[in-house]
Protein backbone atom coordinates (compact mmCIF):
# COMPACT_ATOMS: atom_id res chain seq x y z
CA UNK A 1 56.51 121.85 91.69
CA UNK A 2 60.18 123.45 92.21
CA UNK A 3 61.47 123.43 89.07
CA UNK A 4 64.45 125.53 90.82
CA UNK A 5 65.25 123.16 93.30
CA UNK A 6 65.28 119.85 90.82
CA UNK A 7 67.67 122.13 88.22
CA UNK A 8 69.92 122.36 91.45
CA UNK A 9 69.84 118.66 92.35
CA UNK A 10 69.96 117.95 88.80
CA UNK A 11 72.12 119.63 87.16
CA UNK A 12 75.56 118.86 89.71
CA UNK A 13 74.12 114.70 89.29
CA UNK A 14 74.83 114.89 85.52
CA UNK A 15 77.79 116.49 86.00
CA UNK A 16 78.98 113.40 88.85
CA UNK A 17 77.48 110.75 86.26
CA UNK A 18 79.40 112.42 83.64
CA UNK A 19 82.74 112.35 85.51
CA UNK A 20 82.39 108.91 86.98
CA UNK A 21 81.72 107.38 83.73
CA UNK A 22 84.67 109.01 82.51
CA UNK A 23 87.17 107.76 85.07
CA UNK A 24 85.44 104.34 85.12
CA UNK A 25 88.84 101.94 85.14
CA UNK A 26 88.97 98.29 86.64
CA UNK A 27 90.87 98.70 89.58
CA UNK A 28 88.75 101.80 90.68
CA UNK A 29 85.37 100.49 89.98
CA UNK A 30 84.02 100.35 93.28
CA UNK A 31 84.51 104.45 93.44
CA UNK A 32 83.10 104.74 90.36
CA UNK A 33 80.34 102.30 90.97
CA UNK A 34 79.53 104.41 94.20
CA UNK A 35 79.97 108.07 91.99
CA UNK A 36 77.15 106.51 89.53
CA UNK A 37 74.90 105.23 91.97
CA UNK A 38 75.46 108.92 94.01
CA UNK A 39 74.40 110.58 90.53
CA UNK A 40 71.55 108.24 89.74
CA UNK A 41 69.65 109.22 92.91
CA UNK A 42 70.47 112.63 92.51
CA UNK A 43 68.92 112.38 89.39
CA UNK A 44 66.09 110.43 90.49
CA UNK A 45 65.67 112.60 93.55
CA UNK A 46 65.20 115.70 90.94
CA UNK A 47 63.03 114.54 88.80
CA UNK A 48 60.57 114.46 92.22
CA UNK A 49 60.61 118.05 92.44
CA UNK A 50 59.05 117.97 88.80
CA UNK A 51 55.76 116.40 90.02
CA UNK A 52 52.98 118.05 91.60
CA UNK A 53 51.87 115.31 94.46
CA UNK A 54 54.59 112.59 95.65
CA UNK A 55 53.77 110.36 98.05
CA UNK A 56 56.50 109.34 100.60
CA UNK A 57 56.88 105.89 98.82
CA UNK A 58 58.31 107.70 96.03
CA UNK A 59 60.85 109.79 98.01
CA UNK A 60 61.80 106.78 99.09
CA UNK A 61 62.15 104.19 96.77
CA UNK A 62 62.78 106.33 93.62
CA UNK A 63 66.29 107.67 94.85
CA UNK A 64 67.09 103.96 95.94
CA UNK A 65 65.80 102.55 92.57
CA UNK A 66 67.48 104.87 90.01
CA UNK A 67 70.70 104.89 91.87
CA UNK A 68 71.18 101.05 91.66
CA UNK A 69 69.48 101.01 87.56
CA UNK A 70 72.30 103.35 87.25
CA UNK A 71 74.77 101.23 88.44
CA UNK A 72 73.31 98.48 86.39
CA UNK A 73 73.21 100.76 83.27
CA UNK A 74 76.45 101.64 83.18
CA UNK A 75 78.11 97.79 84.12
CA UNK A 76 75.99 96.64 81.10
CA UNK A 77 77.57 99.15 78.81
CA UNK A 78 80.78 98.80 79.98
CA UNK A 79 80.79 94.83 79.44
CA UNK A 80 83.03 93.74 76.41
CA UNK A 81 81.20 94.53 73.48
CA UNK A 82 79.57 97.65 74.87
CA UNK A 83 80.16 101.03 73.80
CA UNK A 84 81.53 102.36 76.89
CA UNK A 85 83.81 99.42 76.73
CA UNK A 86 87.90 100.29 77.23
């Protein structure tokens, strides 16, 4: 467990999520969609460092997983109706 590595990966993916949903605008969606997906694995990737034993599955498909839920997340929230709507 390296609680000071996740904080490192961590921490600057919250801060990316936090920016591209923030600048999130129609015509640049594509950046942002790529920004999210960038700070969804970083998150993802993180959390690993929490766990004791990972298996190499899990380094592998948990960035790849969390990234594109991310991405998913945020589209569904910014649909009309959401609460990230503009």
């Amino acid at each position: 467990m390296r609680i000071d590595l996740a904080i490192s990966i961590i921490v600057p993916s919250a801060l990316l999520l936090f920016l591209a949903v923030g600048r999130r605008r129609p015509e640049r969606a594509l950046v942002a969609d790529i920004m999210v997906g960038t700070g969804g694995a970083g998150l993802g990737l993180g959390a690993l460092f929490f766990q004791v034993d990972v298996s190499l599955l899990s380094w592998l498909a948990t960035p790849a997983l969390v990234g594109v839920l991310t991405v998913v997340h945020v589209k569904v929230l910014s649909r009309a109706g959401g609460p990230l709507r503009r």
